[in-house]
PDB file of N, CA and C in Angstrom:
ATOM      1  N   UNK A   1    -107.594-127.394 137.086  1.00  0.00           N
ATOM      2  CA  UNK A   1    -108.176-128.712 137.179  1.00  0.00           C
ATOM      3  C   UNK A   1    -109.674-128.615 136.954  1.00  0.00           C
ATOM      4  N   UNK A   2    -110.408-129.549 136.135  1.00  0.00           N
ATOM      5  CA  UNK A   2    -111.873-129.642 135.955  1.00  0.00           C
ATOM      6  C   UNK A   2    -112.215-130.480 137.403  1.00  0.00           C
ATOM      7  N   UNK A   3    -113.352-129.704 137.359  1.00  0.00           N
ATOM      8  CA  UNK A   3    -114.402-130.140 138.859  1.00  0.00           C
ATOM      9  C   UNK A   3    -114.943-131.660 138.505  1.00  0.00           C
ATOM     10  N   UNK A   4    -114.346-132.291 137.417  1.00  0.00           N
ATOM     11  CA  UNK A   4    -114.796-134.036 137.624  1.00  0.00           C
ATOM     12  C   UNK A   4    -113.642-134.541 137.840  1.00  0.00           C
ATOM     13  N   UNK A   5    -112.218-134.021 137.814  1.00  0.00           N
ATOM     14  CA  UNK A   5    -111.165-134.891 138.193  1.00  0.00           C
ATOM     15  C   UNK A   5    -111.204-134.325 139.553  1.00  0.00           C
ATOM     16  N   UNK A   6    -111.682-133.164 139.760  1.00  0.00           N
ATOM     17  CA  UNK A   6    -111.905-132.918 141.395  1.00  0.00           C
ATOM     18  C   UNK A   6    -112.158-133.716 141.922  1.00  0.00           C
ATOM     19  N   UNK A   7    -113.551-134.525 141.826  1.00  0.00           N
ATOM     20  CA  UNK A   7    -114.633-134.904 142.283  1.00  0.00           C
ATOM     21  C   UNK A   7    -114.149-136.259 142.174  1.00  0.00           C
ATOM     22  N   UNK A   8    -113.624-136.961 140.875  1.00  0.00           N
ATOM     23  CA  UNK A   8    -113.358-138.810 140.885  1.00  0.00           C
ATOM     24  C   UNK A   8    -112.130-138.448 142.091  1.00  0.00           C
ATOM     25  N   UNK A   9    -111.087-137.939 142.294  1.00  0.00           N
ATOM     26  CA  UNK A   9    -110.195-137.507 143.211  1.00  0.00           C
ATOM     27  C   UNK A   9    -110.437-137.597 144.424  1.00  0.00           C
ATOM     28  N   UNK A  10    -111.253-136.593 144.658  1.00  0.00           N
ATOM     29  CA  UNK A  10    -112.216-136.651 146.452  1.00  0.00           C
ATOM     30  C   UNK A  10    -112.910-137.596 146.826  1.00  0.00           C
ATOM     31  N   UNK A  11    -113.668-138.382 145.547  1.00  0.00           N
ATOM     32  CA  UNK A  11    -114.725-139.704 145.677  1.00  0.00           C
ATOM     33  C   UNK A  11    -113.407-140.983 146.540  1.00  0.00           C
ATOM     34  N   UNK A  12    -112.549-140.953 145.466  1.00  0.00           N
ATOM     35  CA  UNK A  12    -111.069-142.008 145.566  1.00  0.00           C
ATOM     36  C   UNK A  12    -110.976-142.042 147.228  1.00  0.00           C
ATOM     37  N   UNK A  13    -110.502-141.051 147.722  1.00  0.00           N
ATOM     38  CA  UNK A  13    -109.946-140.626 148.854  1.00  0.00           C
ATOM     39  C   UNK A  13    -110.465-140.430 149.885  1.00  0.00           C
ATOM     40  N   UNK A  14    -112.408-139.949 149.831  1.00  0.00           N
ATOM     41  CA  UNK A  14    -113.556-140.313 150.980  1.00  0.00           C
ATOM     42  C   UNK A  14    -113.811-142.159 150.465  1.00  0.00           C
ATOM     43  N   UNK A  15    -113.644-142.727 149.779  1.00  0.00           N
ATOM     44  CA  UNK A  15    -113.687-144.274 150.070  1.00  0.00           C
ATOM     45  C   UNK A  15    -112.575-144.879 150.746  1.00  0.00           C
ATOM     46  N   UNK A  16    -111.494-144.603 150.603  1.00  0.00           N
ATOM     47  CA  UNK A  16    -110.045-144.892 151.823  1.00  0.00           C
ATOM     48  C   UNK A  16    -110.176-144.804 152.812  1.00  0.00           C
ATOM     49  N   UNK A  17    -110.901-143.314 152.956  1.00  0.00           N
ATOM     50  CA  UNK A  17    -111.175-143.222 154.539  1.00  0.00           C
ATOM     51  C   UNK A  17    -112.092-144.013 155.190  1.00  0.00           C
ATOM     52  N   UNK A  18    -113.183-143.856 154.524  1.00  0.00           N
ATOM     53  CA  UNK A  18    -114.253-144.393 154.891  1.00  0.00           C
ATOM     54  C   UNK A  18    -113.997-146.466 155.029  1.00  0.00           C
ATOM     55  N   UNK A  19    -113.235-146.646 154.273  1.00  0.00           N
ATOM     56  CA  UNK A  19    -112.815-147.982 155.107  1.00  0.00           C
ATOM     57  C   UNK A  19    -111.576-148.156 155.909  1.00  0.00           C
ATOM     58  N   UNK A  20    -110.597-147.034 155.806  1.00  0.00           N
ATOM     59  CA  UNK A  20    -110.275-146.980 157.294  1.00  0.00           C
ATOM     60  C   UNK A  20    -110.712-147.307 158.721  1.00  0.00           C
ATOM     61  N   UNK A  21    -111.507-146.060 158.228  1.00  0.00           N
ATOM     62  CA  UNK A  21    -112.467-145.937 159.922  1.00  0.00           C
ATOM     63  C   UNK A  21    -112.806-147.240 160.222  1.00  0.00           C
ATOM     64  N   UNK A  22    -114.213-147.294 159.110  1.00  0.00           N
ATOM     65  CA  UNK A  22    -115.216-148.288 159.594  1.00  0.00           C
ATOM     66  C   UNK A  22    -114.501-149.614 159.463  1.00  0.00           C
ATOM     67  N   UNK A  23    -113.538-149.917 158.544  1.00  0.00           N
ATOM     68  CA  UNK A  23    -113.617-151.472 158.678  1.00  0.00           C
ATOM     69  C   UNK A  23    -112.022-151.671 159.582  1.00  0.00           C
ATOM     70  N   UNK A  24    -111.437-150.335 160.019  1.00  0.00           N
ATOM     71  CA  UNK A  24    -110.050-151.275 160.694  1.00  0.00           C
ATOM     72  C   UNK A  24    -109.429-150.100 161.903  1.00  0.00           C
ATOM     73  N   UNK A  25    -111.132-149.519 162.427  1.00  0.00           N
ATOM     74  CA  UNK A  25    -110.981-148.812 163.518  1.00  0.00           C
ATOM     75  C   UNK A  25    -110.089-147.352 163.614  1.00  0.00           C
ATOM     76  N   UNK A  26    -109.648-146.691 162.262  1.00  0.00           N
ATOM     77  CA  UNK A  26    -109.400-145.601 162.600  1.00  0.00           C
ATOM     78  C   UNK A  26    -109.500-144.143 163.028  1.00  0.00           C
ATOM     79  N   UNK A  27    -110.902-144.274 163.560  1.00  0.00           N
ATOM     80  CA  UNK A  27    -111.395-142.841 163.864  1.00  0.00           C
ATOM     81  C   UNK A  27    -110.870-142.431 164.876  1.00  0.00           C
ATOM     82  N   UNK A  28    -110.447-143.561 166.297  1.00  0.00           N
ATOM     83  CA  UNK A  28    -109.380-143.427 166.886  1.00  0.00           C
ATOM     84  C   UNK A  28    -108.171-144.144 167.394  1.00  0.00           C
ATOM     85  N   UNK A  29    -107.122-143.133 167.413  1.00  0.00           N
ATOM     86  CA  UNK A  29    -106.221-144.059 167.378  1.00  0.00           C
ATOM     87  C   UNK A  29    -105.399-144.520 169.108  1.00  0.00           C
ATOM     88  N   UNK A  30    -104.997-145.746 168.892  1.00  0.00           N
ATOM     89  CA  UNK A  30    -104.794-146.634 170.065  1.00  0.00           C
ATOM     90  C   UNK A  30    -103.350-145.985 171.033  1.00  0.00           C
ATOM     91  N   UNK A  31    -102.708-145.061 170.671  1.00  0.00           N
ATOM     92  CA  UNK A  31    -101.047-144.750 171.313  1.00  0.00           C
ATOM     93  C   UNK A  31    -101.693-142.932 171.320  1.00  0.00           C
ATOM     94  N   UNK A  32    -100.977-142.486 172.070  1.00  0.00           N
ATOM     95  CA  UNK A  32    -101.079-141.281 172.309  1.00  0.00           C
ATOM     96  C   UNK A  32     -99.855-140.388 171.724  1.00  0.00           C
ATOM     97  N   UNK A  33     -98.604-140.965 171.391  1.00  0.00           N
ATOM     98  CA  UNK A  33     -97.669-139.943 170.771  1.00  0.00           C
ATOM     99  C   UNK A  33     -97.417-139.766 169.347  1.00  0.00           C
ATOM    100  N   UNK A  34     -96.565-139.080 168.681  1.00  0.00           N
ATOM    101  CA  UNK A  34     -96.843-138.484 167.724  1.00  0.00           C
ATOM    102  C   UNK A  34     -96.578-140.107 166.192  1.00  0.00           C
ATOM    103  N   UNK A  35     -95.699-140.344 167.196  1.00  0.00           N
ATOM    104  CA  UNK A  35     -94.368-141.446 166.529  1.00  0.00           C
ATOM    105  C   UNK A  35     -95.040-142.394 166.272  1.00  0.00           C
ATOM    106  N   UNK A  36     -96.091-143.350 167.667  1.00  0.00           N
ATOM    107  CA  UNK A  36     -96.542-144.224 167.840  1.00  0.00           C
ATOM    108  C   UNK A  36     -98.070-144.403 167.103  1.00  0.00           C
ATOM    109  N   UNK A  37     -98.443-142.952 166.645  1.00  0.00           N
ATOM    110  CA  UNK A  37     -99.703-143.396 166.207  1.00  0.00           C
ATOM    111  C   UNK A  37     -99.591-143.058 164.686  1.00  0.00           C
ATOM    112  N   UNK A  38     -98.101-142.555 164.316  1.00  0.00           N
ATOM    113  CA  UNK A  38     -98.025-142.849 162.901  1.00  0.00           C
ATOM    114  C   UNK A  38     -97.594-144.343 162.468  1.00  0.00           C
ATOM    115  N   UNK A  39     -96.926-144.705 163.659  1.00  0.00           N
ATOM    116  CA  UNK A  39     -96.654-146.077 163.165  1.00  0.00           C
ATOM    117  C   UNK A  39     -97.998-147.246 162.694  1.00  0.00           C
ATOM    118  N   UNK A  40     -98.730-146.503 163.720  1.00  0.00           N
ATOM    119  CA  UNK A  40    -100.096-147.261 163.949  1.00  0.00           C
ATOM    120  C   UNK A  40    -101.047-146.849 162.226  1.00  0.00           C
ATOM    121  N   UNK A  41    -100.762-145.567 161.627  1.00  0.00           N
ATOM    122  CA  UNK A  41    -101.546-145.346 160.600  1.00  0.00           C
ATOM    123  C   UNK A  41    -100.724-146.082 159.302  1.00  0.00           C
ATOM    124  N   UNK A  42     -99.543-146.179 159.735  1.00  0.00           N
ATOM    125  CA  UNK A  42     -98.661-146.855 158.158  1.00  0.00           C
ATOM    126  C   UNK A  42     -99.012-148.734 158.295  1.00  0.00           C
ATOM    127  N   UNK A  43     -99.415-149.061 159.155  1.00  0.00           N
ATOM    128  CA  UNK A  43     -99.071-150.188 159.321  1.00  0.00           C
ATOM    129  C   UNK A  43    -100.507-150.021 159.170  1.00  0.00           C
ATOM    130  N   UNK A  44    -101.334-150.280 159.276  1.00  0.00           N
ATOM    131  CA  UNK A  44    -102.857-150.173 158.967  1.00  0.00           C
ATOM    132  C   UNK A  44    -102.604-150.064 157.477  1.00  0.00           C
ATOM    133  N   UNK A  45    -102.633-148.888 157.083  1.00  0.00           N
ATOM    134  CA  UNK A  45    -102.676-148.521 155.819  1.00  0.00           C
ATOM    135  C   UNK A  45    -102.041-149.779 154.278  1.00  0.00           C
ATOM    136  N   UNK A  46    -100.844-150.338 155.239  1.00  0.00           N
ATOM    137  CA  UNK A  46    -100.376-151.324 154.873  1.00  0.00           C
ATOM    138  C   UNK A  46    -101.401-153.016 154.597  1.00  0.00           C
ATOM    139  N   UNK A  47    -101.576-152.916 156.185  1.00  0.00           N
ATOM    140  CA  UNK A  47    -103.041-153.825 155.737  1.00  0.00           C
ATOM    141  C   UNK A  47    -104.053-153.421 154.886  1.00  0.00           C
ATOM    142  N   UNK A  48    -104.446-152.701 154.131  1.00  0.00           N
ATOM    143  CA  UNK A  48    -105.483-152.099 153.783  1.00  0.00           C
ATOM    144  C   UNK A  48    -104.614-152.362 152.440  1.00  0.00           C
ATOM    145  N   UNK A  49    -103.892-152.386 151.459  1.00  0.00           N
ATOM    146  CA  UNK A  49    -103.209-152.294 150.848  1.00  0.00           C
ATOM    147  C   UNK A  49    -102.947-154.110 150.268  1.00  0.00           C
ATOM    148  N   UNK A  50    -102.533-154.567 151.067  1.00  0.00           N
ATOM    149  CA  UNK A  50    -102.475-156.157 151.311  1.00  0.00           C
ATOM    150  C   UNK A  50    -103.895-156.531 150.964  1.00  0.00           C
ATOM    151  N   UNK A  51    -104.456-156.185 151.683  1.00  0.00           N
ATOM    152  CA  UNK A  51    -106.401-157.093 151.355  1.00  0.00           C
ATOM    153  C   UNK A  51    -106.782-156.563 149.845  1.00  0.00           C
ATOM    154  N   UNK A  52    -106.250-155.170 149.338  1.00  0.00           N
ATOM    155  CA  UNK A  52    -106.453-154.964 147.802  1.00  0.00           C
ATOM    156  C   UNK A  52    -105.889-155.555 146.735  1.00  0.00           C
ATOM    157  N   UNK A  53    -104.391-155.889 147.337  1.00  0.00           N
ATOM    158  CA  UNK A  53    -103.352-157.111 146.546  1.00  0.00           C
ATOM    159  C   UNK A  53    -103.823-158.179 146.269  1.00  0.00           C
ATOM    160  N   UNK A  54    -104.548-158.811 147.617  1.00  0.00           N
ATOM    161  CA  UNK A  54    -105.564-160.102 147.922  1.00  0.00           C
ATOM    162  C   UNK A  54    -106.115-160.378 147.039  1.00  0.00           C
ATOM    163  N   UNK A  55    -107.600-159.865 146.148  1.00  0.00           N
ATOM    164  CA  UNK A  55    -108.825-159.584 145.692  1.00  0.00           C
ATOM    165  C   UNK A  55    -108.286-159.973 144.584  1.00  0.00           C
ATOM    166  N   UNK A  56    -106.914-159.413 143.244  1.00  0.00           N
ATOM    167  CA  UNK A  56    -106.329-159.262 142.312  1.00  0.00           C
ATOM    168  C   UNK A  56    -105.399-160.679 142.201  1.00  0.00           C
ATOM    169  N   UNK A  57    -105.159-161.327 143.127  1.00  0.00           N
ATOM    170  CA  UNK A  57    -104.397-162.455 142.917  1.00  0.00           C
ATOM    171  C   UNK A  57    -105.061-163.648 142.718  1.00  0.00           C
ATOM    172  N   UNK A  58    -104.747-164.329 141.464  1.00  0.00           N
ATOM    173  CA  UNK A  58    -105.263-165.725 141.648  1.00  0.00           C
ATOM    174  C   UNK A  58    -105.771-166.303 142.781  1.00  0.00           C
ATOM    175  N   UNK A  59    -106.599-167.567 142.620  1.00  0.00           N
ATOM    176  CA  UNK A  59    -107.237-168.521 143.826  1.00  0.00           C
ATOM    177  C   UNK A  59    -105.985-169.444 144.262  1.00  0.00           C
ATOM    178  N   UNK A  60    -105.788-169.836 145.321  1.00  0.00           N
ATOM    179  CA  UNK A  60    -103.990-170.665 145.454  1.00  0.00           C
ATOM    180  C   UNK A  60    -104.810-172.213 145.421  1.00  0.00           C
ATOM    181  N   UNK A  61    -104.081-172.743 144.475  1.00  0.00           N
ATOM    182  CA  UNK A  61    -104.735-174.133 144.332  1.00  0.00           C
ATOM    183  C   UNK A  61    -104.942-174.977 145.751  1.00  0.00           C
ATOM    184  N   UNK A  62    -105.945-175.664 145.150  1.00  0.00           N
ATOM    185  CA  UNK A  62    -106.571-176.888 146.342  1.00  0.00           C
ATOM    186  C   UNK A  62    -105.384-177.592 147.048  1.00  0.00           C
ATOM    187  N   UNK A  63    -105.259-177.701 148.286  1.00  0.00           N
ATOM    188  CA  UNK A  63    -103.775-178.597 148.551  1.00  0.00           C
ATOM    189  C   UNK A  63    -104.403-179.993 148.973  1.00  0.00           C
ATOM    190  N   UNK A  64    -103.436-180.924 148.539  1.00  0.00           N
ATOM    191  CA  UNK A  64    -103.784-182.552 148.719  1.00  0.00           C
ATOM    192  C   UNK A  64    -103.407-182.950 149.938  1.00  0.00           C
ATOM    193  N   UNK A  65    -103.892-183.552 150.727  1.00  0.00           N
ATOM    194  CA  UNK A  65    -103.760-184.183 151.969  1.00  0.00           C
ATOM    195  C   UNK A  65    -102.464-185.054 151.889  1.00  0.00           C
ATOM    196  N   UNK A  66    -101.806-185.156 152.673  1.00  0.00           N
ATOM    197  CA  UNK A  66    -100.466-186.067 152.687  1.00  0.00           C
ATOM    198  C   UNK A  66    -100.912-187.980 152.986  1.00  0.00           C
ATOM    199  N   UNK A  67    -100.837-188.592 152.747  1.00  0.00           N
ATOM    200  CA  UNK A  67    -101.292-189.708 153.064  1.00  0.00           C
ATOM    201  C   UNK A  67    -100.633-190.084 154.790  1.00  0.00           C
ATOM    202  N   UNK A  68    -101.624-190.608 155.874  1.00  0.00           N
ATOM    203  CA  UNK A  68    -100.277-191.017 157.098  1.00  0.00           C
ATOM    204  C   UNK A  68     -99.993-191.949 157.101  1.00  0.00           C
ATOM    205  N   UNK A  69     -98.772-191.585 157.492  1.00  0.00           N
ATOM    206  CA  UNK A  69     -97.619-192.428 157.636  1.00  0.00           C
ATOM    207  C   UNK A  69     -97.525-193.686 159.279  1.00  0.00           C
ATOM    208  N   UNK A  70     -98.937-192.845 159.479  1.00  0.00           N
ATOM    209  CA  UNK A  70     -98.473-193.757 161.081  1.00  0.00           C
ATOM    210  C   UNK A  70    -100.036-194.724 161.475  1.00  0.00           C
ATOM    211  N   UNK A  71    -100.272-194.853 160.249  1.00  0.00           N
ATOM    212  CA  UNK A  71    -101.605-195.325 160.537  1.00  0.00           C
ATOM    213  C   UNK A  71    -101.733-196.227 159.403  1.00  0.00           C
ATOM    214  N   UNK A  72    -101.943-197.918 160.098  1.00  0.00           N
ATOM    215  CA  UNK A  72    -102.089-198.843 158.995  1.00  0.00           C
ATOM    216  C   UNK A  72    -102.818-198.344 157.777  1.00  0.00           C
ATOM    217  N   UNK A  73    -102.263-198.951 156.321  1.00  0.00           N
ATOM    218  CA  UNK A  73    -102.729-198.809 155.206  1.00  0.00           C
ATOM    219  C   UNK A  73    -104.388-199.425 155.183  1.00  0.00           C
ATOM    220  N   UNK A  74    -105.141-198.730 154.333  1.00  0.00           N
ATOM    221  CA  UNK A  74    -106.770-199.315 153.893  1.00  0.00           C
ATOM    222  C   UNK A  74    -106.645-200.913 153.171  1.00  0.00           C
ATOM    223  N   UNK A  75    -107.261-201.384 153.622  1.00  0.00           N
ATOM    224  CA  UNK A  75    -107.267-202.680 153.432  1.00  0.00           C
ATOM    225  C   UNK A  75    -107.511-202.878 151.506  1.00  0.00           C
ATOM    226  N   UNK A  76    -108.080-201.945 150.575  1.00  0.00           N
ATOM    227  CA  UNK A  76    -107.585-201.926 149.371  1.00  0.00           C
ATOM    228  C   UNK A  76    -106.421-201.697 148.617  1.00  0.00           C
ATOM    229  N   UNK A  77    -105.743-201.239 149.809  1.00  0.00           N
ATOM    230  CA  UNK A  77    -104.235-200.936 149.105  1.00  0.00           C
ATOM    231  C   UNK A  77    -103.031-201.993 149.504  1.00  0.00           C
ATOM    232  N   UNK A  78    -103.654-202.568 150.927  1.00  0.00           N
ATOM    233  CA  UNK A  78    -102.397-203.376 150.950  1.00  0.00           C
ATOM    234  C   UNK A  78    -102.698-204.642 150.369  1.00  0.00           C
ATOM    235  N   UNK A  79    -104.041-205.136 149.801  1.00  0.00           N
ATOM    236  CA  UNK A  79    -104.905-206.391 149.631  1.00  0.00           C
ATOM    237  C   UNK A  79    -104.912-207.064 150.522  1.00  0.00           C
ATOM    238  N   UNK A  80    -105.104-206.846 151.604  1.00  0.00           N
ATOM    239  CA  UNK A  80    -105.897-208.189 152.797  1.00  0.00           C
ATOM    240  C   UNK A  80    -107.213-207.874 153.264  1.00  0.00           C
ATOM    241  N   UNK A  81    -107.528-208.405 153.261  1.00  0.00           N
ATOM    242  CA  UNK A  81    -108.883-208.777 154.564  1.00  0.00           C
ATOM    243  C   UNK A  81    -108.996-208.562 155.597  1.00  0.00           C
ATOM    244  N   UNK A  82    -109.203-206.904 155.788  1.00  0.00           N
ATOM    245  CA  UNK A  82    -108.849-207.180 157.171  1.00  0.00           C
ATOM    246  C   UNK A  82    -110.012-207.619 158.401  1.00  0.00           C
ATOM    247  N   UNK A  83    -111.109-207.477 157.462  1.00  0.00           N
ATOM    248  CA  UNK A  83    -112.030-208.660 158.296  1.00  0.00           C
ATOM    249  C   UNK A  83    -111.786-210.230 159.521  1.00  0.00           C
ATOM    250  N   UNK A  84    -110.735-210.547 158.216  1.00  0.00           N
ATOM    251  CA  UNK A  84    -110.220-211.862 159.262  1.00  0.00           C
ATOM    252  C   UNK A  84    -108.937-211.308 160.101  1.00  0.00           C
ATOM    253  N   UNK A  85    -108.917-210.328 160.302  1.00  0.00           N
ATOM    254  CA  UNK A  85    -107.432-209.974 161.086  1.00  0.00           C
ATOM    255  C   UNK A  85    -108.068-209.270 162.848  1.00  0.00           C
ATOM    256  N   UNK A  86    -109.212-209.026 162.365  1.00  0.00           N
ATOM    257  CA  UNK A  86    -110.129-208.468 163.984  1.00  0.00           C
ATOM    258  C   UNK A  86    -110.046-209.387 164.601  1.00  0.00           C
ATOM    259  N   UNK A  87    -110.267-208.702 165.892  1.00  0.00           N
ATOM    260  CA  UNK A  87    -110.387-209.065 166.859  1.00  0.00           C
ATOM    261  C   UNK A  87    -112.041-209.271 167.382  1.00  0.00           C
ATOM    262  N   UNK A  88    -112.327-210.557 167.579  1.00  0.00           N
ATOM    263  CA  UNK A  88    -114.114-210.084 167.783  1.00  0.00           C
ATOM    264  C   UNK A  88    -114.397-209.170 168.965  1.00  0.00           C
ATOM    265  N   UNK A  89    -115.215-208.879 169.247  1.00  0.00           N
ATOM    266  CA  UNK A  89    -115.991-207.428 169.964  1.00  0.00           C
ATOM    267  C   UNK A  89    -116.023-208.052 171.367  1.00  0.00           C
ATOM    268  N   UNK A  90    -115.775-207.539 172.603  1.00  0.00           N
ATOM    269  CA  UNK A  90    -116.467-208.104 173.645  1.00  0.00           C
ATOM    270  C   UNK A  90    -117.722-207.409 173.865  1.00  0.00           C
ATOM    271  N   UNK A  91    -118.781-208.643 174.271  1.00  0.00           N
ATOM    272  CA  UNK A  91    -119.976-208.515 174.048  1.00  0.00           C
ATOM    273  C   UNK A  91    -120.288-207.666 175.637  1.00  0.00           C
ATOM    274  N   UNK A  92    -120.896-206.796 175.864  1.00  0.00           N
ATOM    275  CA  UNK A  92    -121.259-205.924 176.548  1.00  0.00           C
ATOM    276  C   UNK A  92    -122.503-205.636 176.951  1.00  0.00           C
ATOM    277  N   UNK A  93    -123.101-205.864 178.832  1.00  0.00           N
ATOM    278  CA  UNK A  93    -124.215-205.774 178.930  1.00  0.00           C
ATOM    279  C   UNK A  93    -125.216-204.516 178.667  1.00  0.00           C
ATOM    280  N   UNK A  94    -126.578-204.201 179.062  1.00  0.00           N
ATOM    281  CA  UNK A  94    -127.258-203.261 178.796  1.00  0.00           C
ATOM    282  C   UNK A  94    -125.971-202.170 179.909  1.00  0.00           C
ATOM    283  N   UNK A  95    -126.154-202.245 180.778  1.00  0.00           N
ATOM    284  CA  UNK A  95    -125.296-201.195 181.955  1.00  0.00           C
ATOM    285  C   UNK A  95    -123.898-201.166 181.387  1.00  0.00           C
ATOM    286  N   UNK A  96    -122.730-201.576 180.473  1.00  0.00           N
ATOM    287  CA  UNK A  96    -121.736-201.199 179.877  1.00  0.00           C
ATOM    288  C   UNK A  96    -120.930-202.086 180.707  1.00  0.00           C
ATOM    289  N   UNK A  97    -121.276-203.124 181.745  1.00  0.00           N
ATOM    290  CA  UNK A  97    -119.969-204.081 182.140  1.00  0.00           C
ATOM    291  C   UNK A  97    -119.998-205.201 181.270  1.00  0.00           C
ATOM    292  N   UNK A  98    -118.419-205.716 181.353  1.00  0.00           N
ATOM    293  CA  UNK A  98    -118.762-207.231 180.106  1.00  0.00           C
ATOM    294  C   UNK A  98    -119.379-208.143 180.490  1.00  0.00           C
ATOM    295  N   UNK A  99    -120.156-208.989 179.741  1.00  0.00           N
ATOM    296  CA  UNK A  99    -120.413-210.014 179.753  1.00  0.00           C
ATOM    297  C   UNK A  99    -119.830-211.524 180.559  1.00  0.00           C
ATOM    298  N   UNK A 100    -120.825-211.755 181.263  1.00  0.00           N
ATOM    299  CA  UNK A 100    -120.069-213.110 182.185  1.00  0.00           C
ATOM    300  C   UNK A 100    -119.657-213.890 181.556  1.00  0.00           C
ATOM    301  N   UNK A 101    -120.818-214.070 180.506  1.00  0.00           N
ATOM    302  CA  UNK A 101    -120.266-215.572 179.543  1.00  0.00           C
ATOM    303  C   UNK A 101    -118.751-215.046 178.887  1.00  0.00           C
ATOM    304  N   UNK A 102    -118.344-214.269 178.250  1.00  0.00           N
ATOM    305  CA  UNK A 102    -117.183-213.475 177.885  1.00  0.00           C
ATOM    306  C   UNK A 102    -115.944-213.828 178.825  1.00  0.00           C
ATOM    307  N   UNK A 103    -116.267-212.841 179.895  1.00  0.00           N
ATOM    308  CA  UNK A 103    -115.382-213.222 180.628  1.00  0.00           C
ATOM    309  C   UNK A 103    -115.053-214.495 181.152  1.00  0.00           C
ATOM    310  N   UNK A 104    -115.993-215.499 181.295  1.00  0.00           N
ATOM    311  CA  UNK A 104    -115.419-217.162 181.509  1.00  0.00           C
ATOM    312  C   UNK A 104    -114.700-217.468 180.575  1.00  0.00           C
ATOM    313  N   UNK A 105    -114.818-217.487 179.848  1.00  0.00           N
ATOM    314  CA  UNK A 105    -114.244-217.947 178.229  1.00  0.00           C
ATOM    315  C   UNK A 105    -113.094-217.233 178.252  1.00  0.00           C
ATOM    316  N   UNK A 106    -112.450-216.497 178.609  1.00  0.00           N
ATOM    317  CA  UNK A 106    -110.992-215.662 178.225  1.00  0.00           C
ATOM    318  C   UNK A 106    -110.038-216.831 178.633  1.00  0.00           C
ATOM    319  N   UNK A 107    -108.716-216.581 177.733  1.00  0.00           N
ATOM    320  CA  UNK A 107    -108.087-216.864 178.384  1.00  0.00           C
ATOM    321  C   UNK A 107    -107.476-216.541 179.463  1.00  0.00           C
ATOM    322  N   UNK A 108    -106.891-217.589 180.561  1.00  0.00           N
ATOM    323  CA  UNK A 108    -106.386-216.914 181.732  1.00  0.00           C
ATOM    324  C   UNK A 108    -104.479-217.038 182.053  1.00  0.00           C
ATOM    325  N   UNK A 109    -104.053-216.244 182.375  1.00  0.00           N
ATOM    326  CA  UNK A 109    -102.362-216.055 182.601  1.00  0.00           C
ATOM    327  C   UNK A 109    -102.198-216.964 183.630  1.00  0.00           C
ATOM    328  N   UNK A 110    -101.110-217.483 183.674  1.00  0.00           N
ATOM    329  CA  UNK A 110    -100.729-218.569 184.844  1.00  0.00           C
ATOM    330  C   UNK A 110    -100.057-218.295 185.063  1.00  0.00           C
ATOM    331  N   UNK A 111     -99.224-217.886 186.102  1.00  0.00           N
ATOM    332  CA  UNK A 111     -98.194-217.279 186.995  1.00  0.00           C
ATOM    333  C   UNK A 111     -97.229-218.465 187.068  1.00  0.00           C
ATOM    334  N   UNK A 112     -97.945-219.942 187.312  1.00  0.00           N
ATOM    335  CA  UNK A 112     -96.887-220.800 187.754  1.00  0.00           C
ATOM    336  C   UNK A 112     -96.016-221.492 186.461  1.00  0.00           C
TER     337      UNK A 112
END
């Protein structure tokens, strides 16, 4: 073997590691047995693998908002006004209780 396929070879393989470690914590590993911390290096490795798939795949198109379904239509789509369909405002003092004049004026429920 020539000492530059050495070298692009070793370069390849100290950059793997080197974002191992640093970007997904493998300098040490989280399980103490033999089983558990290979599981821990394949499944990493796997992520690491996935985020390179990532980079190479198209952008996933813009998604369109669904229109709701539970919330009256905009008053350009159904054509009304809904200006004249409000309710006027009760008028409200500086301190946030209503208005006396307001409240005289309501109508009132009659029980009898």
């Amino acid at each position: 073997m020539s000492d530059a396929f050495r070298y692009s070879l070793r370069a390849a393989i100290e950059s793997t590691i080197s974002e191992l470690v640093n970007g997904h914590g493998m300098r040490q590993c989280r399980y103490r047995s033999q089983k558990k911390a290979h599981v821990q290096h394949v499944l990493t490795a796997i992520a690491v693998n996935l985020e390179r798939i990532d980079v190479h795949l198209p952008p996933a198109p813009a998604r369109q908002p669904r229109t709701p379904t539970a919330l009256p239509r905009s008053p350009t789509a159904s054509g009304t006004d809904h200006a004249l369909n409000k309710r006027p405002r009760r008028p409200v003092n500086v301190g946030g209780a209503p208005c006396r004049w307001w409240m005289s004026r309501r109508p009132r429920l009659s029980l009898t």
